[in-house]
PDB file of N, CA and C in Angstrom:
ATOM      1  N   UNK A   1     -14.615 -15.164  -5.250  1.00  0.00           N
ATOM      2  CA  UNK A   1     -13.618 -14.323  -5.893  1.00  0.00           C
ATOM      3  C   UNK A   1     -12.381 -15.164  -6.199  1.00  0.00           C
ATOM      4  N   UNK A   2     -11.623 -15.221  -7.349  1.00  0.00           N
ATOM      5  CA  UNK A   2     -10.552 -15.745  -7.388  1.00  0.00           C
ATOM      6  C   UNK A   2      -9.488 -14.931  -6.920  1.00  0.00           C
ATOM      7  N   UNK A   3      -8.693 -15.919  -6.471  1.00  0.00           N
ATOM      8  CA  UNK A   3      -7.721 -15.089  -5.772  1.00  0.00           C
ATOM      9  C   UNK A   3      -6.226 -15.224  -6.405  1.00  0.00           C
ATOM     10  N   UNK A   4      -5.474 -13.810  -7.609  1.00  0.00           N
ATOM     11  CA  UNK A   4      -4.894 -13.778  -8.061  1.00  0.00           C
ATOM     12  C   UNK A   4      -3.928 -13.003  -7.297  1.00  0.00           C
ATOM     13  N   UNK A   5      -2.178 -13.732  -7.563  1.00  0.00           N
ATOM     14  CA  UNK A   5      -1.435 -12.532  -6.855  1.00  0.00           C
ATOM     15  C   UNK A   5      -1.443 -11.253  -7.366  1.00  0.00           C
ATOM     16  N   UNK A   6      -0.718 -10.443  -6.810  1.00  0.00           N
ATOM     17  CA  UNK A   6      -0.307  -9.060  -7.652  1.00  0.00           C
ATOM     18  C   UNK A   6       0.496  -9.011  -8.402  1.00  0.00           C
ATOM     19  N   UNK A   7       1.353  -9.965  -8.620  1.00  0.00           N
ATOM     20  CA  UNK A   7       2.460  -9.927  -9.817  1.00  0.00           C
ATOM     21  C   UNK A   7       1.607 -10.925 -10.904  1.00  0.00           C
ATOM     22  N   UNK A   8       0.376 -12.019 -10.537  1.00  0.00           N
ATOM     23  CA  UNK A   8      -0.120 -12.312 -11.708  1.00  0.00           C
ATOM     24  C   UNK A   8      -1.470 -11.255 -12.451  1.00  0.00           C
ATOM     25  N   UNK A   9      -1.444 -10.296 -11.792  1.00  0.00           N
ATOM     26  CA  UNK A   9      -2.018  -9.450 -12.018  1.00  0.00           C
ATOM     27  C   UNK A   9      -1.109  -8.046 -13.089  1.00  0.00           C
ATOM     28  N   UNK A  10      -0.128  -7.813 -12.993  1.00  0.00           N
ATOM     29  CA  UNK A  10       0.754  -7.334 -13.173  1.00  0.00           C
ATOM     30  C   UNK A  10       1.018  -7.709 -14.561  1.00  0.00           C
ATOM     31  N   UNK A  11       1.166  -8.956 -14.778  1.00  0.00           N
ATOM     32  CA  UNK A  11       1.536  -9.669 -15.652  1.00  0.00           C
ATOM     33  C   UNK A  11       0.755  -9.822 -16.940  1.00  0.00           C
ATOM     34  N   UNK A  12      -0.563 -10.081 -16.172  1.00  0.00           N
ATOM     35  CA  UNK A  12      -1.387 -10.056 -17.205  1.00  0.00           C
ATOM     36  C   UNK A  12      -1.728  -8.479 -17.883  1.00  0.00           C
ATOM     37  N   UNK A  13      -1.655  -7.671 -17.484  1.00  0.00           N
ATOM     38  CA  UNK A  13      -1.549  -6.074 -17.749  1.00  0.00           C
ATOM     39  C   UNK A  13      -0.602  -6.366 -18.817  1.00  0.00           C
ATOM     40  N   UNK A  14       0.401  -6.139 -18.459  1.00  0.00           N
ATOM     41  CA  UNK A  14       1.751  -6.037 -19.103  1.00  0.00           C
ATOM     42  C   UNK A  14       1.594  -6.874 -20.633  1.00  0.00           C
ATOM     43  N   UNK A  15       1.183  -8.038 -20.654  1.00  0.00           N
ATOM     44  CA  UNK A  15       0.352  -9.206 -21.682  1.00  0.00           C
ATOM     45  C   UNK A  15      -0.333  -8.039 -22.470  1.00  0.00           C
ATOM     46  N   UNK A  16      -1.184  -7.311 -21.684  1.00  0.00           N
ATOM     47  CA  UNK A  16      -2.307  -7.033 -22.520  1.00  0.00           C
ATOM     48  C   UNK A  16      -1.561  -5.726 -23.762  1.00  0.00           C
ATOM     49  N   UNK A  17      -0.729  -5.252 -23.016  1.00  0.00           N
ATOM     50  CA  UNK A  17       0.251  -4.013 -23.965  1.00  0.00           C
ATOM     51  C   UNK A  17       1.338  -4.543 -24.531  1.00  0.00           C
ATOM     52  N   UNK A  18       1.273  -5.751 -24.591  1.00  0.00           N
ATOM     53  CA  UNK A  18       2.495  -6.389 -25.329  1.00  0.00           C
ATOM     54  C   UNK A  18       2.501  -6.071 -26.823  1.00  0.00           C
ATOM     55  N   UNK A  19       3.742  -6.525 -27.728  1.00  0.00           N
ATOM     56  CA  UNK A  19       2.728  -6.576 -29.256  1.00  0.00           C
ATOM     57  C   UNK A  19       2.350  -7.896 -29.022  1.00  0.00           C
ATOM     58  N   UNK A  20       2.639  -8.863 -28.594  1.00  0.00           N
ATOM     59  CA  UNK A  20       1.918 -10.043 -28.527  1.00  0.00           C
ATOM     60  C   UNK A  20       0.436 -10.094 -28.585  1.00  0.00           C
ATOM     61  N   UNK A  21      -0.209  -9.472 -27.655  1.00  0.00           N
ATOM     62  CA  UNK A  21      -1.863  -9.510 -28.023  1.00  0.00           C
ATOM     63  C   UNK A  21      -2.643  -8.623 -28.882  1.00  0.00           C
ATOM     64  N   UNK A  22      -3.213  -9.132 -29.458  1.00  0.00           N
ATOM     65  CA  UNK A  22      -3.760  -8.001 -30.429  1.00  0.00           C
ATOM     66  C   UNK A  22      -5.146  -7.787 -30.360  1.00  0.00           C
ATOM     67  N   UNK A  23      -5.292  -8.015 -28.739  1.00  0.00           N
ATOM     68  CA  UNK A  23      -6.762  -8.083 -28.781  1.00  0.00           C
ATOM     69  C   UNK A  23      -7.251  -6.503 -28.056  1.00  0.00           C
ATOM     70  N   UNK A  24      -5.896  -6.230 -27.547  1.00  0.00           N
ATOM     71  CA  UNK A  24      -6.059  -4.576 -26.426  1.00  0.00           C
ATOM     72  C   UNK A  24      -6.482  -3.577 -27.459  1.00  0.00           C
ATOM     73  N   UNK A  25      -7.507  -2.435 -26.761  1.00  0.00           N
ATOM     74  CA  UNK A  25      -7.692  -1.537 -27.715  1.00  0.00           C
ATOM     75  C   UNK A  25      -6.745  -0.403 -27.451  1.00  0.00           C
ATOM     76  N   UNK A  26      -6.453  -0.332 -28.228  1.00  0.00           N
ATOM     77  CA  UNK A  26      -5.286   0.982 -27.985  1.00  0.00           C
ATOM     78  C   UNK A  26      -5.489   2.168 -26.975  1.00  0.00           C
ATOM     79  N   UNK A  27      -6.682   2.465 -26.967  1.00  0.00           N
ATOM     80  CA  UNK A  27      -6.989   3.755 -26.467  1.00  0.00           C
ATOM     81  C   UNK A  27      -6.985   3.511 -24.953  1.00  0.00           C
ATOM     82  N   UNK A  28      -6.522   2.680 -24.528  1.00  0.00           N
ATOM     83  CA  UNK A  28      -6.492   2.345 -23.542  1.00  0.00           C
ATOM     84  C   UNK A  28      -5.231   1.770 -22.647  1.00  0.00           C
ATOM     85  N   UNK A  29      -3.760   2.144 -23.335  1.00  0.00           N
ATOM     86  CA  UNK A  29      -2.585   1.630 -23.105  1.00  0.00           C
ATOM     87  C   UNK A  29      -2.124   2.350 -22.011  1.00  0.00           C
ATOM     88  N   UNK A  30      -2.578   3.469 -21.688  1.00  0.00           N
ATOM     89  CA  UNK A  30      -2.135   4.514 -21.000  1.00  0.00           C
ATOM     90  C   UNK A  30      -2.080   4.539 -20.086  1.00  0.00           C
ATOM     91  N   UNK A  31      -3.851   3.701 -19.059  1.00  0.00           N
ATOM     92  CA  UNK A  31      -4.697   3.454 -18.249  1.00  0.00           C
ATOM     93  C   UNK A  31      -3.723   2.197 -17.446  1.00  0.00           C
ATOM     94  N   UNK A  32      -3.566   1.265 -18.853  1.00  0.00           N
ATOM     95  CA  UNK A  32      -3.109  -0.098 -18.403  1.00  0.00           C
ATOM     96  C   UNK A  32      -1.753   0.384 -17.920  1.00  0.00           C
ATOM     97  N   UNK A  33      -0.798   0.851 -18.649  1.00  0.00           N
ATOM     98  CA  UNK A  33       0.563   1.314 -18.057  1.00  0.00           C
ATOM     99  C   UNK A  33       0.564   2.156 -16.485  1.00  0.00           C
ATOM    100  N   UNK A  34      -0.645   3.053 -16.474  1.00  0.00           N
ATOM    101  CA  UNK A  34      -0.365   3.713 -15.176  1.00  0.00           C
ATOM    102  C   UNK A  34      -1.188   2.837 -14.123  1.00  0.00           C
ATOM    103  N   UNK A  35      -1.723   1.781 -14.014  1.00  0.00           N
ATOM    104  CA  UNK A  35      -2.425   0.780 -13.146  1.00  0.00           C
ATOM    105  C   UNK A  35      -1.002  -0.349 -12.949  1.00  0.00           C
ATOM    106  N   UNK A  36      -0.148  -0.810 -13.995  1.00  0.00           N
ATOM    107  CA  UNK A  36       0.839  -1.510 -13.968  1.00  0.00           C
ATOM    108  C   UNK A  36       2.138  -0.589 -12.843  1.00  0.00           C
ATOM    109  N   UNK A  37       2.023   0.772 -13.082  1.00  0.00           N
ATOM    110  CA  UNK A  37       2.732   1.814 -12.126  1.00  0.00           C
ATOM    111  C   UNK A  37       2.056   1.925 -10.781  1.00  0.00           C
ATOM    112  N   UNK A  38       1.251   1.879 -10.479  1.00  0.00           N
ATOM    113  CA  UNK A  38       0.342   1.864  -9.337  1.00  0.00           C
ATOM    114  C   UNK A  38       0.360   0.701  -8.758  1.00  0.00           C
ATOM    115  N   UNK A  39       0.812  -0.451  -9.269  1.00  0.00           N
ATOM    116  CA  UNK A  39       0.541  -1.859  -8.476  1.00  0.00           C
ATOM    117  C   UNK A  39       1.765  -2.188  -8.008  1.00  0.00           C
ATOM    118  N   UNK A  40       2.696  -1.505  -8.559  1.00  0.00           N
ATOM    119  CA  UNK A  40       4.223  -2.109  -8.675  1.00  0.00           C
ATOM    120  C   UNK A  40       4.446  -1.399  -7.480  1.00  0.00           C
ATOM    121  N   UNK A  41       3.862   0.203  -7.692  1.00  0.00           N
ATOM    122  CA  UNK A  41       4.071   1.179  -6.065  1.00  0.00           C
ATOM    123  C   UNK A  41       3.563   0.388  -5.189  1.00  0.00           C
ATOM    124  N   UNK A  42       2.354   0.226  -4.841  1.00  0.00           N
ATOM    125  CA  UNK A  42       1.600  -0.414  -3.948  1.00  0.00           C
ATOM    126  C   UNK A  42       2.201  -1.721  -3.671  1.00  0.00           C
ATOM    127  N   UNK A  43       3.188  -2.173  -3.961  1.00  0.00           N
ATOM    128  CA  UNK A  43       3.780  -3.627  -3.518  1.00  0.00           C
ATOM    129  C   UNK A  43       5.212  -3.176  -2.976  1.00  0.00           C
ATOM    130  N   UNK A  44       5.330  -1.802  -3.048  1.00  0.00           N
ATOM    131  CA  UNK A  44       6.844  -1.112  -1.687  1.00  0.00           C
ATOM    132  C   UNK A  44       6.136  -1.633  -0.465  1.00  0.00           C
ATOM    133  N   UNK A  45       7.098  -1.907   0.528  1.00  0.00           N
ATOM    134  CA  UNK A  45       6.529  -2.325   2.346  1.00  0.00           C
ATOM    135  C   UNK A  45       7.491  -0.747   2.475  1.00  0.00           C
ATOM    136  N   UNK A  46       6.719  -0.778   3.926  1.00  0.00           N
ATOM    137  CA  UNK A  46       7.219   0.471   4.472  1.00  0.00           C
ATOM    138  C   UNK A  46       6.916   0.124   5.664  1.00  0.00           C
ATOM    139  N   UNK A  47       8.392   0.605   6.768  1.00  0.00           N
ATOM    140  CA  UNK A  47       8.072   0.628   8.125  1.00  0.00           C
ATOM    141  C   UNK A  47       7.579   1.444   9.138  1.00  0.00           C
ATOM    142  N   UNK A  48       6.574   0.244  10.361  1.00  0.00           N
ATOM    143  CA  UNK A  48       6.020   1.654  10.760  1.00  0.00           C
ATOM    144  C   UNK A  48       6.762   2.290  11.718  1.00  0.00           C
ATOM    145  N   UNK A  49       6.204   3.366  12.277  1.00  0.00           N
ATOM    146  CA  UNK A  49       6.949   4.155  13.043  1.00  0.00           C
ATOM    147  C   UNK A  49       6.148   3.984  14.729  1.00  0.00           C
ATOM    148  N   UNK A  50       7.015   4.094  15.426  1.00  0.00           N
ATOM    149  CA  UNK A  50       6.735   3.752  16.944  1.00  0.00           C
ATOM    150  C   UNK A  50       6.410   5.047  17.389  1.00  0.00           C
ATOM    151  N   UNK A  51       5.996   4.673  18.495  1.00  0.00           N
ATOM    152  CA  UNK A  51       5.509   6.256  18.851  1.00  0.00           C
ATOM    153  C   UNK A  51       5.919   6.735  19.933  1.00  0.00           C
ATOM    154  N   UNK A  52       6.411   8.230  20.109  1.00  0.00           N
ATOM    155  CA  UNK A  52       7.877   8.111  21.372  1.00  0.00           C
ATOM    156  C   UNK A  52       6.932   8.235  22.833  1.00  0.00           C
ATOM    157  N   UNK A  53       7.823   8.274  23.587  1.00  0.00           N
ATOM    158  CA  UNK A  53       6.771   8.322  25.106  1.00  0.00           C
ATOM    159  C   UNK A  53       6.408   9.683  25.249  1.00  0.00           C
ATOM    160  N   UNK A  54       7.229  10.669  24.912  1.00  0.00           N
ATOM    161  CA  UNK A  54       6.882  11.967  24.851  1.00  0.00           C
ATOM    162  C   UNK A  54       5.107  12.492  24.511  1.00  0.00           C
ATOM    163  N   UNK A  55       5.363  11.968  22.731  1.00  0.00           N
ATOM    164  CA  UNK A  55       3.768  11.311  21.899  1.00  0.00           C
ATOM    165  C   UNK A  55       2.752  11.141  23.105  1.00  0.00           C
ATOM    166  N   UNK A  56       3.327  10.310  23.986  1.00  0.00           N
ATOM    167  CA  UNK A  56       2.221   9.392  24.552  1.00  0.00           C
ATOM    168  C   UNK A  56       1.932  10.366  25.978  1.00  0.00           C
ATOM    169  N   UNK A  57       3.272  10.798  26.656  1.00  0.00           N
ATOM    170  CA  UNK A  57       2.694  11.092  27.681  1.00  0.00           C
ATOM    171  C   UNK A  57       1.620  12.634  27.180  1.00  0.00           C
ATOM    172  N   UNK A  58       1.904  13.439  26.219  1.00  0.00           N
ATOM    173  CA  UNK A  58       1.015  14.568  25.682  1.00  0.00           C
ATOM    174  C   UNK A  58      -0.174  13.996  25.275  1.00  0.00           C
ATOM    175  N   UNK A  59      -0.501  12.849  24.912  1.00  0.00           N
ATOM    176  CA  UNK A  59      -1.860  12.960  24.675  1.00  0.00           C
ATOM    177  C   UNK A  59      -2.278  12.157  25.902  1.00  0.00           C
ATOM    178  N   UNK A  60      -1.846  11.970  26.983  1.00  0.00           N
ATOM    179  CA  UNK A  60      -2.392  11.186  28.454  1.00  0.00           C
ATOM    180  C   UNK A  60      -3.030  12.699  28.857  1.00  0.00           C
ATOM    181  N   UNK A  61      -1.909  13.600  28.576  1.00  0.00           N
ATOM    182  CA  UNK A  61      -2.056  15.081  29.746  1.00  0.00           C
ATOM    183  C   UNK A  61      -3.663  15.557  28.676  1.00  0.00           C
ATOM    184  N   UNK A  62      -3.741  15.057  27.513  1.00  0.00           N
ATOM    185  CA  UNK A  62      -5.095  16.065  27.174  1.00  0.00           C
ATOM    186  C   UNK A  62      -6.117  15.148  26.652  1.00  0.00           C
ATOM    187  N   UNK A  63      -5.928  13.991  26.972  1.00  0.00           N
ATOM    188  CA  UNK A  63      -6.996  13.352  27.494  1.00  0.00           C
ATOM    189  C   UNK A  63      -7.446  12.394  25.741  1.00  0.00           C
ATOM    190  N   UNK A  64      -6.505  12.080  25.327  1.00  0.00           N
ATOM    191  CA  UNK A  64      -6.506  11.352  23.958  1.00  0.00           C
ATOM    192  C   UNK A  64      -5.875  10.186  24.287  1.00  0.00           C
ATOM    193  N   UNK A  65      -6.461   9.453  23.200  1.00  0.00           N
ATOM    194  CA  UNK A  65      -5.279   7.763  22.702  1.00  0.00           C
ATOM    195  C   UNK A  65      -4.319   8.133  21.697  1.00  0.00           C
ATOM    196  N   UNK A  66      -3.654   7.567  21.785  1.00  0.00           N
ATOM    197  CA  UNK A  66      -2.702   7.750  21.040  1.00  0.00           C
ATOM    198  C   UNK A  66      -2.125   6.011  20.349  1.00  0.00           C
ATOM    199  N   UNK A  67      -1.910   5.988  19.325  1.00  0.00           N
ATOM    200  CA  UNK A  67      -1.919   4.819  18.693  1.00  0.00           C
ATOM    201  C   UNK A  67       0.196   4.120  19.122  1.00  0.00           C
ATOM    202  N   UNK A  68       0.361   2.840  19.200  1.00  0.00           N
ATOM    203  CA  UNK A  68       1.813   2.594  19.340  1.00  0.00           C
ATOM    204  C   UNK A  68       2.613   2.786  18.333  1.00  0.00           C
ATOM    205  N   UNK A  69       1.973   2.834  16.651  1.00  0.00           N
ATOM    206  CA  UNK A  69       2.601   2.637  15.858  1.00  0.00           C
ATOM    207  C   UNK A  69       1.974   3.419  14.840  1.00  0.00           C
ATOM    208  N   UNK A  70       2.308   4.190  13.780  1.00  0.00           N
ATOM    209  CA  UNK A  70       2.113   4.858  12.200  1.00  0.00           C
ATOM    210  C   UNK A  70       2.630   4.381  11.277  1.00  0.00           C
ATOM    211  N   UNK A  71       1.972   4.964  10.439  1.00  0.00           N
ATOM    212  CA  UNK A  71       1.954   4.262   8.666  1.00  0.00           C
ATOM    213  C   UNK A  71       3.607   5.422   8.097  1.00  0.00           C
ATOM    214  N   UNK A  72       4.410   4.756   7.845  1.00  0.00           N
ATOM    215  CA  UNK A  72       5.881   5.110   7.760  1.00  0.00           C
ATOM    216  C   UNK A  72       5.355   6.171   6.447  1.00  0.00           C
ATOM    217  N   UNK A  73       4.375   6.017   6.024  1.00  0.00           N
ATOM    218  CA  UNK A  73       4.071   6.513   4.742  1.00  0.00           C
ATOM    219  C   UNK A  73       3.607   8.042   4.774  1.00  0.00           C
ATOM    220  N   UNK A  74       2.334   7.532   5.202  1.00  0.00           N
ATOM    221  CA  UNK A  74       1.492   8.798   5.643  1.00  0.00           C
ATOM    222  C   UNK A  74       0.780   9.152   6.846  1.00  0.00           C
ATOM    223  N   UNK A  75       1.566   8.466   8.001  1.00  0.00           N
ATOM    224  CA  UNK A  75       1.287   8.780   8.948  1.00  0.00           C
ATOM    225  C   UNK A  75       0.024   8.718   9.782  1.00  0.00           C
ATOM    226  N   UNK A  76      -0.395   7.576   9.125  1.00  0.00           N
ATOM    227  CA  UNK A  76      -1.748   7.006   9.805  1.00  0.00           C
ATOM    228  C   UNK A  76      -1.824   6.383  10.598  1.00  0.00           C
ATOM    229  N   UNK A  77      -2.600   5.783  11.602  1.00  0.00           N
ATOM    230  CA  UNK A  77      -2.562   5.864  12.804  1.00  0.00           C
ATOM    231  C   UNK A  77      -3.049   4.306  12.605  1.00  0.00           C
ATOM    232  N   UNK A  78      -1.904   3.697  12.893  1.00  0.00           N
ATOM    233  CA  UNK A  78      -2.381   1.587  13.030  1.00  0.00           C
ATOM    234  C   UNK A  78      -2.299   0.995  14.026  1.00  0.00           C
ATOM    235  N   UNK A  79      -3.657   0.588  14.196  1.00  0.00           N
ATOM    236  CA  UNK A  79      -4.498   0.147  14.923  1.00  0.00           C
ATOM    237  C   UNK A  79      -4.123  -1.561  15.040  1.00  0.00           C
ATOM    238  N   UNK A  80      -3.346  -2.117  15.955  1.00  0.00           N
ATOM    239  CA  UNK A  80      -3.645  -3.391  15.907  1.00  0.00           C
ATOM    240  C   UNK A  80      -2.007  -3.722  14.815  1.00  0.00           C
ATOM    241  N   UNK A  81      -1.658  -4.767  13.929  1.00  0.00           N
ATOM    242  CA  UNK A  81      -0.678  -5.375  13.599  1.00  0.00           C
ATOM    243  C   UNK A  81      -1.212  -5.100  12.217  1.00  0.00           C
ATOM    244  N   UNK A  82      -1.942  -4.313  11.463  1.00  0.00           N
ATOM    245  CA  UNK A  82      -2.385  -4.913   9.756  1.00  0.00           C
ATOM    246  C   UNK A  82      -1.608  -4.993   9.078  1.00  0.00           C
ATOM    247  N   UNK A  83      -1.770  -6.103   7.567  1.00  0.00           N
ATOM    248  CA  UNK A  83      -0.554  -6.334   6.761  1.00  0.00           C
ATOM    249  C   UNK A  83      -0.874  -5.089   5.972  1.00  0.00           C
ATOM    250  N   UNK A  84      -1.171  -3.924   5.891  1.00  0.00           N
ATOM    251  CA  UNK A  84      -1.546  -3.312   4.761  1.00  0.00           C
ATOM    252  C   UNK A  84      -1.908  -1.646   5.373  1.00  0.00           C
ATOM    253  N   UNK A  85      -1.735  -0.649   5.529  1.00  0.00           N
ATOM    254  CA  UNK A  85      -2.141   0.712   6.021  1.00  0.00           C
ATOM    255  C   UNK A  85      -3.535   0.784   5.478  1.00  0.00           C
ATOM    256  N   UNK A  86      -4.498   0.880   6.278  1.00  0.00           N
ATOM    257  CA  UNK A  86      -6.059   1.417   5.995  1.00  0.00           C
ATOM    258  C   UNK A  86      -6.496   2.825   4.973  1.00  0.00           C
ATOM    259  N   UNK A  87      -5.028   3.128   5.300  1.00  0.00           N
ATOM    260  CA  UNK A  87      -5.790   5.055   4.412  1.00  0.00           C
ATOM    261  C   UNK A  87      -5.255   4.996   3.150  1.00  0.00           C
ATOM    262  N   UNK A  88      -3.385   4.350   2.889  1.00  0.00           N
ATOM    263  CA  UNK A  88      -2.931   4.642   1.750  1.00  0.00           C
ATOM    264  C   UNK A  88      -2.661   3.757   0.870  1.00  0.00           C
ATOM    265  N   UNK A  89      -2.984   2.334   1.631  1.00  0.00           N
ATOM    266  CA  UNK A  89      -2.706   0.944   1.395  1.00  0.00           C
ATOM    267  C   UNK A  89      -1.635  -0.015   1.115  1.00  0.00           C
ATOM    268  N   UNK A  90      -0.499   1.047   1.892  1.00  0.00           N
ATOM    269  CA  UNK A  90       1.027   0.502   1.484  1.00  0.00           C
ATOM    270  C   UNK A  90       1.279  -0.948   2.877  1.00  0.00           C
ATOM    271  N   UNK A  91       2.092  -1.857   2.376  1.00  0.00           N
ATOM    272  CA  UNK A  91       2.049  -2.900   2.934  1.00  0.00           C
ATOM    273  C   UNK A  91       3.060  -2.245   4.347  1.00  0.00           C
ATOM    274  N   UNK A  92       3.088  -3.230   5.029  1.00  0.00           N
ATOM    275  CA  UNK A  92       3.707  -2.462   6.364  1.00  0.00           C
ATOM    276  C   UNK A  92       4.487  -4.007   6.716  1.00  0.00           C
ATOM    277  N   UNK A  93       5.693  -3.262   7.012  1.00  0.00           N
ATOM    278  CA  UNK A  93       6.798  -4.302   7.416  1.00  0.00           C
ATOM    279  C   UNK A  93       7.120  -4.616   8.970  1.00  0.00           C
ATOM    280  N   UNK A  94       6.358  -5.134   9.645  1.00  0.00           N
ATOM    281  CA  UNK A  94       6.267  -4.993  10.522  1.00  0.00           C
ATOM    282  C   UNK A  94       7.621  -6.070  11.653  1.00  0.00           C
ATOM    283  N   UNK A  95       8.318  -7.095  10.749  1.00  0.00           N
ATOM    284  CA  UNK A  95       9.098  -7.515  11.229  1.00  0.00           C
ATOM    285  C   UNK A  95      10.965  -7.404  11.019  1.00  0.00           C
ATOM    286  N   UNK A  96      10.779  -6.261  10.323  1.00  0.00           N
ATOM    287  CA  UNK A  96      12.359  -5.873   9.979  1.00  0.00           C
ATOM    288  C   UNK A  96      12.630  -4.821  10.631  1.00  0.00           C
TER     289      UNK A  96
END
């Protein structure tokens, strides 16, 4: 797989709806603009959220895990340090 960033990814989108190329088919500017909106979202970091002792001691009393940290986003449950949330795929800032 080559491995392109997301802003050269971005870029090349953006290329493709330019008037510069005249190779894009029109019917398709729409797609490219809301994928260029979607990538630009998906490159917000968001912090996660800690989880209070309260959290923790209620799910000791009923017999659950309970995760240290959530997805600042949507509240998903992260497992471990990932650069990226598993459910919504927003990057996670884990050192600010």
């Amino acid at each position: 797989m080559i491995d392109y960033s997301r802003e050269d990814v971005i870029e090349a989108l953006e290329y493709l709806i330019s008037p510069v190329c005249t190779e894009t088919q029109y019917d398709y500017c729409d797609e490219i603009r809301a994928a260029i909106a979607w990538l630009k979202e998906q490159n917000e970091s968001i912090k996660p959220i800690r989880s209070t002792t309260e959290q923790k001691k209620f799910a000791d009393r009923i017999g659950i895990a309970v995760s240290d940290f959530w997805c600042g986003a949507c509240r998903f449950n992260l497992v471990g340090h990932p650069k990226f949330c598993p459910n919504c795929g927003k990057a996670v800032k884990w050192n600010e």
